[in-house]
Protein backbone atom coordinates (compact mmCIF):
# COMPACT_ATOMS: atom_id res chain seq x y z
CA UNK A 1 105.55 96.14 71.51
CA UNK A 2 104.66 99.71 70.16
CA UNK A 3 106.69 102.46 69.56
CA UNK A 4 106.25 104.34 72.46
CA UNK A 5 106.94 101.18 74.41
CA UNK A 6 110.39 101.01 73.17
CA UNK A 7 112.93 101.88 74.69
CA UNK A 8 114.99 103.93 71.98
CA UNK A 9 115.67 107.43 73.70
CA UNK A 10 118.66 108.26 75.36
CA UNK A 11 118.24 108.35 79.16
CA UNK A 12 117.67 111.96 80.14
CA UNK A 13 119.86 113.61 82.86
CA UNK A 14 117.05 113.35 85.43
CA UNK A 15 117.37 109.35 84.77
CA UNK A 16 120.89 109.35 85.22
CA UNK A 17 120.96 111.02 88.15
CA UNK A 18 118.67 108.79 89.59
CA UNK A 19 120.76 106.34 88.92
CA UNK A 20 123.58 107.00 90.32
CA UNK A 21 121.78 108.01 94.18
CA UNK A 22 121.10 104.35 93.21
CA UNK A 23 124.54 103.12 92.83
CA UNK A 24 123.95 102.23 89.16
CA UNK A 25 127.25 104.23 87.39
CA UNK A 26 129.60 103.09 84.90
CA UNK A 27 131.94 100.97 85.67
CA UNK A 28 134.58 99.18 83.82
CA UNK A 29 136.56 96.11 85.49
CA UNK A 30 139.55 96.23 83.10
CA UNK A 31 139.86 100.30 83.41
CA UNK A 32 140.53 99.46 87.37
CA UNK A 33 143.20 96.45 87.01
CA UNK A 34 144.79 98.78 84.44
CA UNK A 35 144.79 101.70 86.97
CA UNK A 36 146.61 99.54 89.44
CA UNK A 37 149.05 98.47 87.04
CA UNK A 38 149.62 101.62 85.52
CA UNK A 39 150.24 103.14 88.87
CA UNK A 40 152.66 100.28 89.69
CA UNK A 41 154.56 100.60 86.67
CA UNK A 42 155.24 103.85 87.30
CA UNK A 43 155.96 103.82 90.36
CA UNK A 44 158.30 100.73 89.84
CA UNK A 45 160.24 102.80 86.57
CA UNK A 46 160.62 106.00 88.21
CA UNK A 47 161.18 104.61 92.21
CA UNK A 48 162.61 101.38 90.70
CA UNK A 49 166.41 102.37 90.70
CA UNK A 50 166.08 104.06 94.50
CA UNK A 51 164.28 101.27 95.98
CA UNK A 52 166.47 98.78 95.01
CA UNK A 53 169.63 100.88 95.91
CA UNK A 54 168.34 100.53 99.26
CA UNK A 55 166.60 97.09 99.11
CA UNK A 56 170.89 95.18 98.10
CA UNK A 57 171.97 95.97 101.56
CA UNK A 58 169.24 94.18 103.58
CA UNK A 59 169.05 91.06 100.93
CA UNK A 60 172.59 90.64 100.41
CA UNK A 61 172.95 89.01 103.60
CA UNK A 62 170.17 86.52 102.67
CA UNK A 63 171.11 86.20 99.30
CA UNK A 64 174.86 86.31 99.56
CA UNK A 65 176.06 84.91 103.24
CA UNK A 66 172.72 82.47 104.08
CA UNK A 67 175.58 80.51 106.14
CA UNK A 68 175.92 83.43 108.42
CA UNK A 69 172.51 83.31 109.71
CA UNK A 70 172.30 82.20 112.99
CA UNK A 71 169.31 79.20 112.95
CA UNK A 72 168.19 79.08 116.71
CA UNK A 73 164.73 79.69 116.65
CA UNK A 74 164.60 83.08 118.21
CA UNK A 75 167.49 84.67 115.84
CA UNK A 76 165.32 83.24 112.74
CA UNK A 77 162.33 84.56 114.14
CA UNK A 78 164.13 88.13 114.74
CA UNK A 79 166.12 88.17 111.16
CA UNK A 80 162.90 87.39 109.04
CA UNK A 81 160.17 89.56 110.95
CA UNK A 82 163.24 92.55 110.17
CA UNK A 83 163.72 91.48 106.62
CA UNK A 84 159.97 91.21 105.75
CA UNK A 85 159.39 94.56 107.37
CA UNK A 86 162.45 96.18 105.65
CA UNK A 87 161.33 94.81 102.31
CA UNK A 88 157.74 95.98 103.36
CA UNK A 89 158.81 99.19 104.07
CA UNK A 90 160.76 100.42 100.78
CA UNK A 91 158.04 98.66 98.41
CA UNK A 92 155.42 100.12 100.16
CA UNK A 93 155.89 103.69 97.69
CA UNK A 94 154.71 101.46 94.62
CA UNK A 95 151.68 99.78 96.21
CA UNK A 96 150.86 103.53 97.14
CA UNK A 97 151.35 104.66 94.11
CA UNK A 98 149.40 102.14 92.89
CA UNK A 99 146.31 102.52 94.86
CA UNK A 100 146.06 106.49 94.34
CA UNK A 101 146.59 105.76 90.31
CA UNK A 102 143.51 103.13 90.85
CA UNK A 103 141.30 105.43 92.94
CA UNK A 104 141.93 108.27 90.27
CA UNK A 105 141.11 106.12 87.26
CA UNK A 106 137.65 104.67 89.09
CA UNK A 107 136.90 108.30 89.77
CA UNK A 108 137.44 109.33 86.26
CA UNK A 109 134.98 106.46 85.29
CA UNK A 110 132.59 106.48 87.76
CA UNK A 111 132.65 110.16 89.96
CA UNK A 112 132.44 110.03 93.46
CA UNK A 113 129.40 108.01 94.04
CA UNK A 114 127.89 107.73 97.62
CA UNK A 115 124.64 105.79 97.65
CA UNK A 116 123.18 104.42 100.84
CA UNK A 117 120.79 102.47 99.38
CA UNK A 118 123.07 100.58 97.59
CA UNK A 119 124.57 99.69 100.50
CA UNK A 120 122.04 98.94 102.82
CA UNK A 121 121.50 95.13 103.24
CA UNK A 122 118.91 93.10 101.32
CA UNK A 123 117.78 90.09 102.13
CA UNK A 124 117.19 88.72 98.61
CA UNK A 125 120.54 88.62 98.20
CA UNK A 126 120.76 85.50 100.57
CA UNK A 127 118.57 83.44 98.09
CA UNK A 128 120.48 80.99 96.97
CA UNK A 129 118.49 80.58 94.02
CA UNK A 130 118.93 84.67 92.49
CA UNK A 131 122.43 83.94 93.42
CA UNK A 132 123.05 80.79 91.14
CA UNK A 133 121.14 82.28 88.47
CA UNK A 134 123.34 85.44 88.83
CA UNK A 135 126.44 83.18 88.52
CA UNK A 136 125.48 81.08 85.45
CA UNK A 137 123.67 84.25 83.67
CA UNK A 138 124.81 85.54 80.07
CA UNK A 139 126.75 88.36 81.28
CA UNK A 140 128.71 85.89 83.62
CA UNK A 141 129.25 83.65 80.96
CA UNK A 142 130.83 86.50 78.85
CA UNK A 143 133.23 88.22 81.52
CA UNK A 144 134.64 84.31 81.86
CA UNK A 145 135.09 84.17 78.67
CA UNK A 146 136.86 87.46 78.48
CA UNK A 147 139.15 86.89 81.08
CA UNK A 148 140.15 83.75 80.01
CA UNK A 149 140.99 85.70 76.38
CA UNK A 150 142.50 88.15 78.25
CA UNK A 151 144.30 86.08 79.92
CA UNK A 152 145.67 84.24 76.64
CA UNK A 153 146.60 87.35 74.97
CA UNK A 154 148.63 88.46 78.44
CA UNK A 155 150.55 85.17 77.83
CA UNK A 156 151.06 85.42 74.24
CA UNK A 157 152.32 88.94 75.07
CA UNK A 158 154.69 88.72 77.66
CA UNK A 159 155.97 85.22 76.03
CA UNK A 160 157.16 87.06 73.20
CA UNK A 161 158.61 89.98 74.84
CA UNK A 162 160.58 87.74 77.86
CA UNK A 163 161.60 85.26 75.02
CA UNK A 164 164.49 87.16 73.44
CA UNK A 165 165.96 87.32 77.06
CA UNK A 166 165.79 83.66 77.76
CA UNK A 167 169.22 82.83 76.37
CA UNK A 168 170.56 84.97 79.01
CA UNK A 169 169.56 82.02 81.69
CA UNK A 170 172.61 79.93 80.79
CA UNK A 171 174.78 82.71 82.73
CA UNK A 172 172.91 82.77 85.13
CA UNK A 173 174.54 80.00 87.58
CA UNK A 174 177.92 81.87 87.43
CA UNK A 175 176.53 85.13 88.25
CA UNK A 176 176.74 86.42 91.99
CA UNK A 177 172.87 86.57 94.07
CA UNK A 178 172.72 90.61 93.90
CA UNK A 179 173.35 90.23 90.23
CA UNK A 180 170.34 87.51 89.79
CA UNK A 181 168.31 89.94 91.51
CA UNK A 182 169.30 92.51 88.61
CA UNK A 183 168.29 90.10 86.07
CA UNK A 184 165.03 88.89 87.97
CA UNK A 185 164.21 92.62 87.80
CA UNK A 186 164.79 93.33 84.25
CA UNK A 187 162.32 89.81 83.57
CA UNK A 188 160.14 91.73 85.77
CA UNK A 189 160.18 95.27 84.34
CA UNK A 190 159.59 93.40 80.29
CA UNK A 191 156.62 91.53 81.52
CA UNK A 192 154.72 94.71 83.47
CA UNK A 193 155.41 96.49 80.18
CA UNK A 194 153.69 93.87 78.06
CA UNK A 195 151.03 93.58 80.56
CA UNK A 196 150.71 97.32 80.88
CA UNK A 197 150.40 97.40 76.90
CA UNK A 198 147.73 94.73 76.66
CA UNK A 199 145.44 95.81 79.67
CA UNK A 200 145.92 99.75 77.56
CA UNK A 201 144.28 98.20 75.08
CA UNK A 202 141.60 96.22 76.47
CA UNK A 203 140.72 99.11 78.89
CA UNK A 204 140.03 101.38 76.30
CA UNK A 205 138.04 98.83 74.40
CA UNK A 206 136.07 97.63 77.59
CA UNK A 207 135.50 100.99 78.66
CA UNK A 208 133.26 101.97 75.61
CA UNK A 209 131.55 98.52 75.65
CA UNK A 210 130.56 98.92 78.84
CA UNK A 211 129.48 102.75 78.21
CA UNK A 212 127.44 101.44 75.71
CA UNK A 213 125.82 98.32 77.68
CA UNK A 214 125.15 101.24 80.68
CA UNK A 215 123.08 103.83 78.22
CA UNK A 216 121.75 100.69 76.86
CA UNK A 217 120.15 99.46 80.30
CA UNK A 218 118.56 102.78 81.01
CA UNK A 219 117.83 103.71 77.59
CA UNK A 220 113.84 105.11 77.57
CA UNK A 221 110.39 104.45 76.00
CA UNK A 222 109.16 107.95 74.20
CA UNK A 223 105.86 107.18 76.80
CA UNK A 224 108.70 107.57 79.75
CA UNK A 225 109.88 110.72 78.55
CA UNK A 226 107.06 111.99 78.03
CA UNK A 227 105.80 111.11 81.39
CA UNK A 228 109.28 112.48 83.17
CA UNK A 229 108.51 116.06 81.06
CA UNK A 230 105.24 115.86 82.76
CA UNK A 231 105.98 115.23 86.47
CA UNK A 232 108.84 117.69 86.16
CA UNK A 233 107.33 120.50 84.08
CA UNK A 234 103.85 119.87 84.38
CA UNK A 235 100.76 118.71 82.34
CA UNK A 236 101.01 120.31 79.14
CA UNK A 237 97.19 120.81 78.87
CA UNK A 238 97.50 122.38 82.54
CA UNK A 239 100.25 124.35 81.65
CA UNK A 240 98.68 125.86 78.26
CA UNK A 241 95.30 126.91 80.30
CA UNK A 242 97.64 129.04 82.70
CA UNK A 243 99.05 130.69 80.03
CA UNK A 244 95.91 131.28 78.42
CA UNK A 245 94.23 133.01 81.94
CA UNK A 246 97.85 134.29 82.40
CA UNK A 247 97.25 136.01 78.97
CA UNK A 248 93.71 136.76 79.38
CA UNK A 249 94.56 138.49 82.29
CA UNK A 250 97.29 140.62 81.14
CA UNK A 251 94.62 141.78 78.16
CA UNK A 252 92.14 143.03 80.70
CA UNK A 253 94.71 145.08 82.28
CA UNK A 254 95.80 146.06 79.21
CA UNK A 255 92.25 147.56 78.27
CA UNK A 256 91.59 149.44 81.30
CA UNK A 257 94.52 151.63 80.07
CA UNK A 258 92.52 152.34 76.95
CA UNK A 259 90.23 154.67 78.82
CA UNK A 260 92.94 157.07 80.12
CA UNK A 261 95.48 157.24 77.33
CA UNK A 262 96.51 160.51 74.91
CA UNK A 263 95.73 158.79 72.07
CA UNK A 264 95.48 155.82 69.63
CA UNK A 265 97.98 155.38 66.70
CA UNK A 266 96.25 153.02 64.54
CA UNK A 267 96.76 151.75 60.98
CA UNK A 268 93.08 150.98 60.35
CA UNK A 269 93.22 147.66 60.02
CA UNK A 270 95.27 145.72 61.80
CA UNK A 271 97.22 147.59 64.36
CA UNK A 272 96.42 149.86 67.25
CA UNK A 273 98.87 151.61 69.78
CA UNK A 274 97.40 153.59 72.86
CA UNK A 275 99.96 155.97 73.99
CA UNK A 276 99.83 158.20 77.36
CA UNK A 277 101.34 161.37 77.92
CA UNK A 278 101.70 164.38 80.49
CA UNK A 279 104.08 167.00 80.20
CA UNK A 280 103.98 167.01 83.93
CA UNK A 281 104.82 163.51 84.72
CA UNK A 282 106.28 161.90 82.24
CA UNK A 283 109.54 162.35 80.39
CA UNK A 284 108.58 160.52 77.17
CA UNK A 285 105.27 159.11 75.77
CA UNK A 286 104.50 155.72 77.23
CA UNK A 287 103.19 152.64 75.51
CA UNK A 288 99.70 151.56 77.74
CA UNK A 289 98.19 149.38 75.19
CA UNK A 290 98.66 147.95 71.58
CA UNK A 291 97.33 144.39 69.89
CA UNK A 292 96.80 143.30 66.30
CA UNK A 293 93.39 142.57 64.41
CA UNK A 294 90.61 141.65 66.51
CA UNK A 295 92.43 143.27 69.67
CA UNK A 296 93.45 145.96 67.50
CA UNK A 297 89.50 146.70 66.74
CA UNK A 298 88.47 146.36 70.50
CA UNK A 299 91.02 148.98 71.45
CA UNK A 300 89.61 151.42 69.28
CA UNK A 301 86.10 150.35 70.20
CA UNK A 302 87.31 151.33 73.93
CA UNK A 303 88.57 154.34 72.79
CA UNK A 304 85.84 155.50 70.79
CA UNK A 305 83.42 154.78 73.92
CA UNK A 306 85.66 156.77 76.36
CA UNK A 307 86.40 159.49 73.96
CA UNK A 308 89.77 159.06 73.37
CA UNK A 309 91.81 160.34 70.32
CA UNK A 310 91.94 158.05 67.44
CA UNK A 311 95.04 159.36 64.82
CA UNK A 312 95.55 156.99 61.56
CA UNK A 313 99.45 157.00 60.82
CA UNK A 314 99.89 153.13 59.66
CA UNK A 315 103.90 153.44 59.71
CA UNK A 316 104.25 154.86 62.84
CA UNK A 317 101.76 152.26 64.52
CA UNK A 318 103.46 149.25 63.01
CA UNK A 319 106.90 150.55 64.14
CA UNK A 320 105.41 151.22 67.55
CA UNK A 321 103.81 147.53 67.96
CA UNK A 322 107.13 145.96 66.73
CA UNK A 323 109.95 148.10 69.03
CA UNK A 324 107.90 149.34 72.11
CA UNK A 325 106.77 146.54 74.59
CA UNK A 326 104.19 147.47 77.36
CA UNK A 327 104.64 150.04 79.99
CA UNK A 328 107.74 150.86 78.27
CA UNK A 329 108.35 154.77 77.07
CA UNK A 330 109.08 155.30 73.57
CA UNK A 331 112.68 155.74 72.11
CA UNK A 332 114.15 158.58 70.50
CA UNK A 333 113.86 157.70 66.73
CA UNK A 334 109.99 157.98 67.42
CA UNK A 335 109.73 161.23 68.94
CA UNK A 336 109.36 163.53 65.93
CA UNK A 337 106.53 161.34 64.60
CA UNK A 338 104.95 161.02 68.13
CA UNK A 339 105.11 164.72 68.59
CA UNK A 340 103.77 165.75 65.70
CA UNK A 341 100.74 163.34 66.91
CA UNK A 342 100.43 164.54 70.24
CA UNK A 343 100.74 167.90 68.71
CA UNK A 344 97.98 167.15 66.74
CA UNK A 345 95.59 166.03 69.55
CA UNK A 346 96.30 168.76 71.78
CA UNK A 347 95.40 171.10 69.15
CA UNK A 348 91.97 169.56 69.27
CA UNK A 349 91.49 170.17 72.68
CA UNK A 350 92.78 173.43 72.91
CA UNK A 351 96.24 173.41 73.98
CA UNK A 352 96.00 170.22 76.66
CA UNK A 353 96.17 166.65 77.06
């Protein structure tokens, strides 16, 4: 492959973009499941306490006094459809939580992507035969293996951090229900903070692998970018001919000024500066045409032919060319020297410009 068939540039912002109207953005598996943990955890550590204090009432009937519970089937059917709804009802904060914490985290990730092509229907999809190779391809292969590391160091994790509290069973029996429930909660809040620790970690790790697999797959040939600079800026070649009429242009303007200026400041050769002047119209001496060597020559050549003043001062027409653009009236550090040129000229004519 040659070089400019590689693909070793970084996609450009234009390719990117594309990309995501296309539904191709970053994306990182691990990043979500640790939003939605994240968000439980917190929701469970700071609602935790609240939840519960109002969770004891409705399960210490169930936990405490299951005798009391009526078992015809319509009492049953009445006590569990209340107790699941209850239950329901003042968990329902921490799966909130936990979906706003997940939305926030893809967002961060991703953006807010909307791309309807990505989700209009295709019907290779249905082939059975793209769809087994996408299940047994190399990228499959390695997010199995992943989770099932994952899943090992989740295990090895929590292990050790419920293991110190295992010797606490053996009290257990003598304890009442609501006090089980205590316990089952403290299991509960040790193994989200070892899972919370471990998905951290593999979330920030997955999130740059995956970065780097995303640049990878849209990473450019130097041909592609060259051929992007060209659609979007325009064939070099075509755009250095405009700039060359463009220029060419501007020059002929340029010398039909020649003709009706006060005079030429020139340093013989290389620079000449037309400058035009009336006391009537103008407030300051105006630059109407200056150019370097060869277009330096043809001004005065103009000049000459239309009988304009020609005055050799080389500083003052260097300073000129370098400070006064086109069309542009000259500033006030020049005016002595200017006057004492346009002095000079209307001498020669008798008093006028």
């Amino acid at each position: 492959m040659s070089e400019d068939q590689e693909k070793t540039e970084e996609p450009t912002s234009k390719k990117l973009d594309k990309a995501r109207t296309e539904g191709q953005v970053l994306q990182s598996s691990e990043v979500k499941n640790w939003g939605v943990l994240l968000g439980a955890s917190f929701s469970m550590f700071v609602m935790g306490p609240w939840i519960m204090g109002h969770l004891k009432p409705i399960l210490s009937t169930f936990l405490e006094s299951p005798h009391a519970i009526r078992l015809d089937t319509g009492n049953v059917s009445v006590f569990f459809s209340e107790l699941i709804r209850d239950v329901g009802l003042w968990t329902s904060p921490i799966f909130l939580v936990a979906i706003i914490v997940a939305f926030a985290t893809n967002v961060g990730v991703s953006g807010l992507v909307y791309s309807p092509k990505k989700m209009a229907p295709k019907l290779n999809r249905l082939d059975p035969i793209k769809g087994t190779q996408k299940i047994i391809s190399l990228n499959s292969i390695f997010e199995f293996v992943k989770d099932f590391v994952k899943l090992c160091i989740v295990g090895i994790v929590v292990f050790t951090v419920v293991m110190p509290m295992f010797s606490d069973l053996t009290t257990w029996p003598g304890l009442a229900p609501i006090q089980i429930l205590d316990r089952m909660g403290d299991f509960g809040a040790a193994i989200l903070v070892g899972t919370t620790a471990v998905l951290t970690v593999l979330a920030f790790f997955d999130f740059f692998y995956q970065k780097y697999t995303f640049i990878k797959k849209l990473k450019m040939s130097k041909q592609e970018v060259k051929d992007e600079n060209k659609n979007t800026e325009g064939d070099p070649q075509i755009k250095g001919r405009l700039r060359r009429i463009r220029m060419e242009r501007a020059r002929t303007r340029m010398m039909a000024n020649v003709p009706d200026a006060s005079v030429i400041v020139t340093n013989p050769t290389h620079y000449s500066v037309a400058l035009a002047y009336s006391e009537d119209d103008m407030a300051a001496p105006t630059v109407v045409a200056k150019g370097v060597d060869s277009l330096a020559l043809k001004i005065r050549e103009v000049a000459e032919e239309a009988d304009v003043p020609i005055v050799e001062n080389p500083p003052l027409a260097r300073a000129l060319y370098a400070t006064v653009e086109l069309e542009e009236e000259i500033p006030e550090e020049h005016y002595k020297p200017v006057a004492e040129v346009i002095g000079y000229v209307m001498r020669l004519k008798g008093g006028s410009l």
